[in-house]
N, C-alpha and C. Protein backbone atom coordinates (compact mmCIF):
# COMPACT_ATOMS: atom_id res chain seq x y z
N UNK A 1 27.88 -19.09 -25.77
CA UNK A 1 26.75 -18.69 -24.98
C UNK A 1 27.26 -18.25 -23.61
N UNK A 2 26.59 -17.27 -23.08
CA UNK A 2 27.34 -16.80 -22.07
C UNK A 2 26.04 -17.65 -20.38
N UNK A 3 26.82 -17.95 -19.33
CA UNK A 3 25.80 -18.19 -18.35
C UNK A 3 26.75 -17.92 -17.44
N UNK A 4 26.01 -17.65 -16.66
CA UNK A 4 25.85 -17.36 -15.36
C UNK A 4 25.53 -18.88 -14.08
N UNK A 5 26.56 -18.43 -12.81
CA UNK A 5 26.26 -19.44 -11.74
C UNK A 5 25.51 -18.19 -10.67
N UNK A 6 24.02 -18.88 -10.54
CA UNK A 6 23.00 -18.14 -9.30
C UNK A 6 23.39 -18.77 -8.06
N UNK A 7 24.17 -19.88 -7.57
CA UNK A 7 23.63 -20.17 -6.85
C UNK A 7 25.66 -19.54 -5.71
N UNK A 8 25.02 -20.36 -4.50
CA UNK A 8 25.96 -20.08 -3.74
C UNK A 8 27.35 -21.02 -4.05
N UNK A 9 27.32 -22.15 -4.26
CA UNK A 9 28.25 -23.18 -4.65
C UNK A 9 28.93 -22.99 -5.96
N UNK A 10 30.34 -23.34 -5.98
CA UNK A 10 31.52 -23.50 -7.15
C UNK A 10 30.75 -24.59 -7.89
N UNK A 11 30.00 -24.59 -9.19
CA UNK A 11 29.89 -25.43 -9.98
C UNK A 11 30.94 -25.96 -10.99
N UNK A 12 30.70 -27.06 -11.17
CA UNK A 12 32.03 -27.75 -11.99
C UNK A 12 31.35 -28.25 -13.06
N UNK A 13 31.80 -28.08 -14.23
CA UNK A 13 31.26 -28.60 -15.65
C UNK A 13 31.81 -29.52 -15.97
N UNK A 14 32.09 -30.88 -16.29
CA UNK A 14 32.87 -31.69 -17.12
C UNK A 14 32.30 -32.00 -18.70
N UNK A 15 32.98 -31.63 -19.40
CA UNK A 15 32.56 -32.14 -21.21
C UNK A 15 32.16 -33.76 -20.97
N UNK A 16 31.27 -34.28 -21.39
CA UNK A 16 31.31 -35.87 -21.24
C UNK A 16 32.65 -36.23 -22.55
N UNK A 17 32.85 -35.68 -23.59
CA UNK A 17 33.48 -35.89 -24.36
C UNK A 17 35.11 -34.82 -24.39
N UNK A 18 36.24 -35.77 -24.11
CA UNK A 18 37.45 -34.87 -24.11
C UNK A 18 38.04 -34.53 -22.45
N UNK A 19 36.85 -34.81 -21.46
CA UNK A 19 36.96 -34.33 -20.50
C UNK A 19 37.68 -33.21 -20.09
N UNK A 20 37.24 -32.22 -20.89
CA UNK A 20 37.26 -30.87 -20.42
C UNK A 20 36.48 -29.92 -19.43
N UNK A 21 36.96 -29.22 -18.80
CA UNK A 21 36.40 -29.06 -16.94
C UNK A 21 36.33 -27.52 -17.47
N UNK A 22 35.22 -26.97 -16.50
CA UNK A 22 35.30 -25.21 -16.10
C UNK A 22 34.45 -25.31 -14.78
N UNK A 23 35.04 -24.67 -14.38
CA UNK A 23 34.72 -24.24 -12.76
C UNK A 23 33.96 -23.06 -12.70
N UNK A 24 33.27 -22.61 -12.10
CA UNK A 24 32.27 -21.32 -12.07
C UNK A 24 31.93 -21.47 -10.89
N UNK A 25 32.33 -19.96 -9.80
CA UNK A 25 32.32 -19.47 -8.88
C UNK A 25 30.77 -19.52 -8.51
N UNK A 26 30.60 -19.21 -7.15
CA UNK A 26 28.84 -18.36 -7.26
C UNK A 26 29.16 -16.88 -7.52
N UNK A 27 28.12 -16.37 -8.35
CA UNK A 27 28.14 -15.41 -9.10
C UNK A 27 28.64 -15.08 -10.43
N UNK A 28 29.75 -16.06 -10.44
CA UNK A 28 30.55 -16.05 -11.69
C UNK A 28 29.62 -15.84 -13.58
N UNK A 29 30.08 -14.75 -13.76
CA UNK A 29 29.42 -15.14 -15.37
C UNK A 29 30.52 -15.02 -16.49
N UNK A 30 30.28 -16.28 -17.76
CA UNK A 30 31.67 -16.03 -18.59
C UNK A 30 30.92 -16.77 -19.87
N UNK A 31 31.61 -16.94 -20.82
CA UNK A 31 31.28 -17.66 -22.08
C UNK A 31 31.84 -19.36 -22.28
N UNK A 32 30.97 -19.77 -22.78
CA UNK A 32 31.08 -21.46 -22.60
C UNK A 32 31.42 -21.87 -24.07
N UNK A 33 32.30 -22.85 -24.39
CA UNK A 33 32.19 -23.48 -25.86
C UNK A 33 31.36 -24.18 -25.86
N UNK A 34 30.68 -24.40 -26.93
CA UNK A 34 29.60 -24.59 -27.74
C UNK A 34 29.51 -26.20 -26.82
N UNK A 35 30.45 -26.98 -27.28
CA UNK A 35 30.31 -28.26 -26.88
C UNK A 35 30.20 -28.55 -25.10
N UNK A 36 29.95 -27.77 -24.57
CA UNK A 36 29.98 -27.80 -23.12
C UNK A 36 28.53 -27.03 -22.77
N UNK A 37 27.87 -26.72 -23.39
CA UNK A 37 26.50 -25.41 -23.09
C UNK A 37 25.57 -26.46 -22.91
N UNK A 38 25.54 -27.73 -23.22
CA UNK A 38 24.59 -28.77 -22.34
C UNK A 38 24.70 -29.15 -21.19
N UNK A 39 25.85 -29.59 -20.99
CA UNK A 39 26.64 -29.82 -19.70
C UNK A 39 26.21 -28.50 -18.81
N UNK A 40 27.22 -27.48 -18.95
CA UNK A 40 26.68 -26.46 -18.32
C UNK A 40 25.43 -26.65 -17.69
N UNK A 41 24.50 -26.13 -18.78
CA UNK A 41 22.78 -26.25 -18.27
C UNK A 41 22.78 -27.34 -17.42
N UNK A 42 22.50 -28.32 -17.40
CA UNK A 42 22.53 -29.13 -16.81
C UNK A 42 23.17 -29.19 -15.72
N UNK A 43 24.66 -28.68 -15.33
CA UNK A 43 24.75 -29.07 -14.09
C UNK A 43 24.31 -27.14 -13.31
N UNK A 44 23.77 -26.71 -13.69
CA UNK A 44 22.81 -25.82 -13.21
C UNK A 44 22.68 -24.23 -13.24
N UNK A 45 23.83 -24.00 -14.62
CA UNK A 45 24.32 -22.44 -14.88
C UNK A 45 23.09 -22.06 -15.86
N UNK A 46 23.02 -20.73 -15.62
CA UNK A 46 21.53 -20.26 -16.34
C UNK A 46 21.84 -19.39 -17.70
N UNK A 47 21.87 -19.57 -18.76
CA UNK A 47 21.66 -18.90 -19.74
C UNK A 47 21.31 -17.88 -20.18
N UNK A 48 22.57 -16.34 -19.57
CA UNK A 48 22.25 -15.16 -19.66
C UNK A 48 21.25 -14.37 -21.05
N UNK A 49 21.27 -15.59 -22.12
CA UNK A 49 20.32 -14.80 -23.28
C UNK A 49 19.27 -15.49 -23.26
N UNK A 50 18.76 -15.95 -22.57
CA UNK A 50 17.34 -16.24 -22.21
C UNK A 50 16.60 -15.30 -20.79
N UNK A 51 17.37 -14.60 -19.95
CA UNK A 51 17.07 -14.02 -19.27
C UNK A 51 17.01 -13.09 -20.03
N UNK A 52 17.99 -12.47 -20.46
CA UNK A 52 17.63 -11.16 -21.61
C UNK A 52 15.99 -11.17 -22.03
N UNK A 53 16.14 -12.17 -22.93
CA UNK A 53 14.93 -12.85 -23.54
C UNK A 53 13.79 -12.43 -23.04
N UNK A 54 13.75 -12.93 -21.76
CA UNK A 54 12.78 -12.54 -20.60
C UNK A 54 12.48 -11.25 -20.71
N UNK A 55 13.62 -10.59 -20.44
CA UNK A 55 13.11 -9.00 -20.30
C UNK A 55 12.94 -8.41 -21.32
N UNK A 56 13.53 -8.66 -22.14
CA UNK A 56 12.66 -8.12 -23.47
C UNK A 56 11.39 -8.22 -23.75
N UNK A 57 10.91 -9.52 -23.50
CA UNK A 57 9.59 -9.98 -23.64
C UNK A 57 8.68 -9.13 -22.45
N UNK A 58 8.97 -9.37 -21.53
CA UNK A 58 8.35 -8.31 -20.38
C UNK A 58 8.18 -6.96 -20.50
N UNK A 59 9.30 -6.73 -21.14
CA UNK A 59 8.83 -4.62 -21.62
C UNK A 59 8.13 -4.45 -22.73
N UNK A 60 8.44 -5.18 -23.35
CA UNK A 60 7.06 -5.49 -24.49
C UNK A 60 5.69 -5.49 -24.24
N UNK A 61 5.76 -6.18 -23.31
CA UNK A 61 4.36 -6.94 -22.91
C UNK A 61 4.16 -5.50 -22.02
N UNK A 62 4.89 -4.69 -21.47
CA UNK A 62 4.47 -3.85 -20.38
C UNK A 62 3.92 -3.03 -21.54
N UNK A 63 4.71 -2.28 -22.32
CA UNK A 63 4.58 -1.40 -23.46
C UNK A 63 3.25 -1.50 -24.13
N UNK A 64 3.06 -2.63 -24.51
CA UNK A 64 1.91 -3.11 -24.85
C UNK A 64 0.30 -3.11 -23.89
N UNK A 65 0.97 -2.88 -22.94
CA UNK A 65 -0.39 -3.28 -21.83
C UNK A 65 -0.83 -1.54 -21.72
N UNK A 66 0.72 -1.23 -21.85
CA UNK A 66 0.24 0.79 -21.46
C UNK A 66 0.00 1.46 -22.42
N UNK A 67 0.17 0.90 -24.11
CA UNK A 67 -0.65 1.98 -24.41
C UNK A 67 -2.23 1.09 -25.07
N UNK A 68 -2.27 0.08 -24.22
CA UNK A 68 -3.61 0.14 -24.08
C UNK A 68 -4.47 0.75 -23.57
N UNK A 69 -3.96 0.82 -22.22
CA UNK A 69 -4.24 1.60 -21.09
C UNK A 69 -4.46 3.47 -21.45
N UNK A 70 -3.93 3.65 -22.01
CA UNK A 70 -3.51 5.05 -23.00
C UNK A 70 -5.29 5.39 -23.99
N UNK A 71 -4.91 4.42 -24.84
CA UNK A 71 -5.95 4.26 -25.60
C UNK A 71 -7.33 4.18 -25.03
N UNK A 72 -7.46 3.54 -23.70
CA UNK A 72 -8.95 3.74 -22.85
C UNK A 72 -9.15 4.75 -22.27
N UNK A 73 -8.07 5.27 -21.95
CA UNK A 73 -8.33 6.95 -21.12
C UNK A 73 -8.82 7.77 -22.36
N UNK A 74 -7.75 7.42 -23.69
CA UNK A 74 -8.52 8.58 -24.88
C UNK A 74 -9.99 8.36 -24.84
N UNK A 75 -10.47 7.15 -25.06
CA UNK A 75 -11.69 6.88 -25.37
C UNK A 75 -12.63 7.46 -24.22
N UNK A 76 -12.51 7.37 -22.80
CA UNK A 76 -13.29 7.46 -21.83
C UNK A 76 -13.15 9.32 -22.04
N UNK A 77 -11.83 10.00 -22.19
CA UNK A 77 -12.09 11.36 -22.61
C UNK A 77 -12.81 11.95 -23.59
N UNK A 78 -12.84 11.13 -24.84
CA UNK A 78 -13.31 11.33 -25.65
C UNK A 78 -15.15 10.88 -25.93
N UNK A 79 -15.17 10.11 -25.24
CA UNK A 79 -16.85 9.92 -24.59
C UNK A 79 -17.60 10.64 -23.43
N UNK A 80 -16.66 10.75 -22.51
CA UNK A 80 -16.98 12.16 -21.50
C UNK A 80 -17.54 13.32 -22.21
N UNK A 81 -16.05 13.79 -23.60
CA UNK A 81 -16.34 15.11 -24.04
C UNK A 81 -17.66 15.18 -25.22
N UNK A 82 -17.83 13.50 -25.59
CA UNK A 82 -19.46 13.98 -26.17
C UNK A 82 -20.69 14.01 -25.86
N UNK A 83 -20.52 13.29 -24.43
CA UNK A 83 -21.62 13.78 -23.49
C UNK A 83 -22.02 14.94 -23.10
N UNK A 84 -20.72 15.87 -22.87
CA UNK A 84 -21.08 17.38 -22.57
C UNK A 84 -21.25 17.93 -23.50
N UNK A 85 -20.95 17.63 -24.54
CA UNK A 85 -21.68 18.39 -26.41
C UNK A 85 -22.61 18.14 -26.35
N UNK A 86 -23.25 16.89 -25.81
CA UNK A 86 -24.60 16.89 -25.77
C UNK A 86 -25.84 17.40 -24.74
N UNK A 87 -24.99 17.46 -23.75
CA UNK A 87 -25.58 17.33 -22.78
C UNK A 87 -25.80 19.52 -23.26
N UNK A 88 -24.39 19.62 -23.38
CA UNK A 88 -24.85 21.80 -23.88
C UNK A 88 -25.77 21.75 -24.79
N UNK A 89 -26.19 20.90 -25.66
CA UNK A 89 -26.97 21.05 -26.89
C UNK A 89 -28.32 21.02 -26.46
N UNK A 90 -28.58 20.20 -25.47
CA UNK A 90 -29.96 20.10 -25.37
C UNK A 90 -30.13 20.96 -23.84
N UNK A 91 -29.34 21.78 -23.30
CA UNK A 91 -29.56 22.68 -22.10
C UNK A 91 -29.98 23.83 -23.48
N UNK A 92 -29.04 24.11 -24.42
CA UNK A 92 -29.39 25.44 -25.47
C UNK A 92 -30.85 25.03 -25.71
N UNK A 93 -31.41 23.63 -26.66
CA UNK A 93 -32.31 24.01 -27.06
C UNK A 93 -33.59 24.04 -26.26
N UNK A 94 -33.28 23.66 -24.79
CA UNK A 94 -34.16 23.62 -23.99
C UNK A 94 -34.52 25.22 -23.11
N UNK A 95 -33.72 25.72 -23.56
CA UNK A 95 -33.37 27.39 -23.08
C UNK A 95 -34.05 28.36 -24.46
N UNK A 96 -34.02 27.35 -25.38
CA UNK A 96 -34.68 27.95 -26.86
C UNK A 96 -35.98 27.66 -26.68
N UNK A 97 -36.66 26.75 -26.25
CA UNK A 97 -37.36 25.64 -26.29
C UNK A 97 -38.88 27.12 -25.11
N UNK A 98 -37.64 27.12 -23.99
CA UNK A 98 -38.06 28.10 -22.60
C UNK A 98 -38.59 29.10 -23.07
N UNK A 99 -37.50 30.04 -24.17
CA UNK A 99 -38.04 31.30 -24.65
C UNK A 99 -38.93 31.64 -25.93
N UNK A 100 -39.41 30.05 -26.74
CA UNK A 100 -39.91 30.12 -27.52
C UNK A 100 -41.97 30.12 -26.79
N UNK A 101 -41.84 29.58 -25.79
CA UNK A 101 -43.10 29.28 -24.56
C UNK A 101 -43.24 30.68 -24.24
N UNK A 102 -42.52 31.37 -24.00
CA UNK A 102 -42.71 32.85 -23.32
C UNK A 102 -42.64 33.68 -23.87
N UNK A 103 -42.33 33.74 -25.25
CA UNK A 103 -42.44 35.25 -26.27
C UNK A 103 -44.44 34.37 -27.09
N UNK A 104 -44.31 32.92 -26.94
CA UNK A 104 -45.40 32.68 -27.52
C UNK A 104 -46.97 33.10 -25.91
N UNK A 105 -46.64 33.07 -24.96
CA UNK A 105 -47.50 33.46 -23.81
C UNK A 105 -47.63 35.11 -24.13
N UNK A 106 -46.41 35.90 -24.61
CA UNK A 106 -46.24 36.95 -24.75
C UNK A 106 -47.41 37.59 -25.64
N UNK A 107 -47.17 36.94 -26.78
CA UNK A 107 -48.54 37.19 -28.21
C UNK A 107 -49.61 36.63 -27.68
N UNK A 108 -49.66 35.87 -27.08
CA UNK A 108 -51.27 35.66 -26.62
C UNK A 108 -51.90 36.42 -26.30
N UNK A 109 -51.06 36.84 -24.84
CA UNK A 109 -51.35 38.22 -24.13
C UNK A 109 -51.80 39.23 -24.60
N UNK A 110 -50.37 39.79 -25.25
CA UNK A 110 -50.42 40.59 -25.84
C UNK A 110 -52.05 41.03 -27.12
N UNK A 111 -52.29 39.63 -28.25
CA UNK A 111 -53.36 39.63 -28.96
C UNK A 111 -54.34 39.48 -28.10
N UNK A 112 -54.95 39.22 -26.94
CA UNK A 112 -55.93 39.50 -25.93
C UNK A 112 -56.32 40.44 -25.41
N UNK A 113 -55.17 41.31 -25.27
CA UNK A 113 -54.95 42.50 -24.73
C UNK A 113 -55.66 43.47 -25.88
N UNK A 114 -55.02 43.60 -27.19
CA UNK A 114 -55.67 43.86 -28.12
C UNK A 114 -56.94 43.61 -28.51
N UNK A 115 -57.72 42.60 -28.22
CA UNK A 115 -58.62 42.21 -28.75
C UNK A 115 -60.01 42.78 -27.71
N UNK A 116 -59.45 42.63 -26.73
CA UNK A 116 -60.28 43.37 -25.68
C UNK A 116 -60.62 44.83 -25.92
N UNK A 117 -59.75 45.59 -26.27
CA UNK A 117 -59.69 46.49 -26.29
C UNK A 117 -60.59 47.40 -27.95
């Protein structure tokens, strides 16, 4: 397992078993044997594949959040654009609606006009 020392201080690892030692700088990152990756943790080195971890999980989660975000703009476009289908449909038939009133005022007239006559 590989870790990393965050902090400012030379950490010192001792194996409780064998008493085997590693020293780690601040900043230092390197690979630990297996039997020492408790120790480690413990005396306060951080576990570069859990930070990974982290960020993996985080771009995921971002990825995930944006094409949600994606998906509501389609929808809000796509509800916008059937409002104005509707909204032209009923300006047409209200413009149909206009000239069906005024060719019918027209024959009135018009058969009045006639009829008078």
């Amino acid at each position: 397992m590989k870790l990393k020392n965050f902090t400012r201080d030379t950490i010192r690892v001792t194996a409780r078993i064998g008493g085997h030692v590693i020293r780690f700088k601040s900043g230092e990152e390197r690979s630990v044997p297996q039997h020492l990756e408790e120790d480690a943790i413990r005396a306060g080195l951080v576990p570069l594949d859990d930070i990974i971890d982290i960020a993996e999980r985080e771009a995921e989660l971002a990825s995930v959040i944006q094409s949600h975000k994606d998906a509501e703009a389609k929808a809000e476009v796509e509800a916008a654009t059937e409002q104005t289908k509707a909204l032209e449909e009923a300006a047409k038939k209200a413009k149909a609606s206009e000239a069906a009133k005024k060719s019918a005022a027209t024959r009135a007239a018009n058969a009045a006009t006639k009829a008078s006559e």
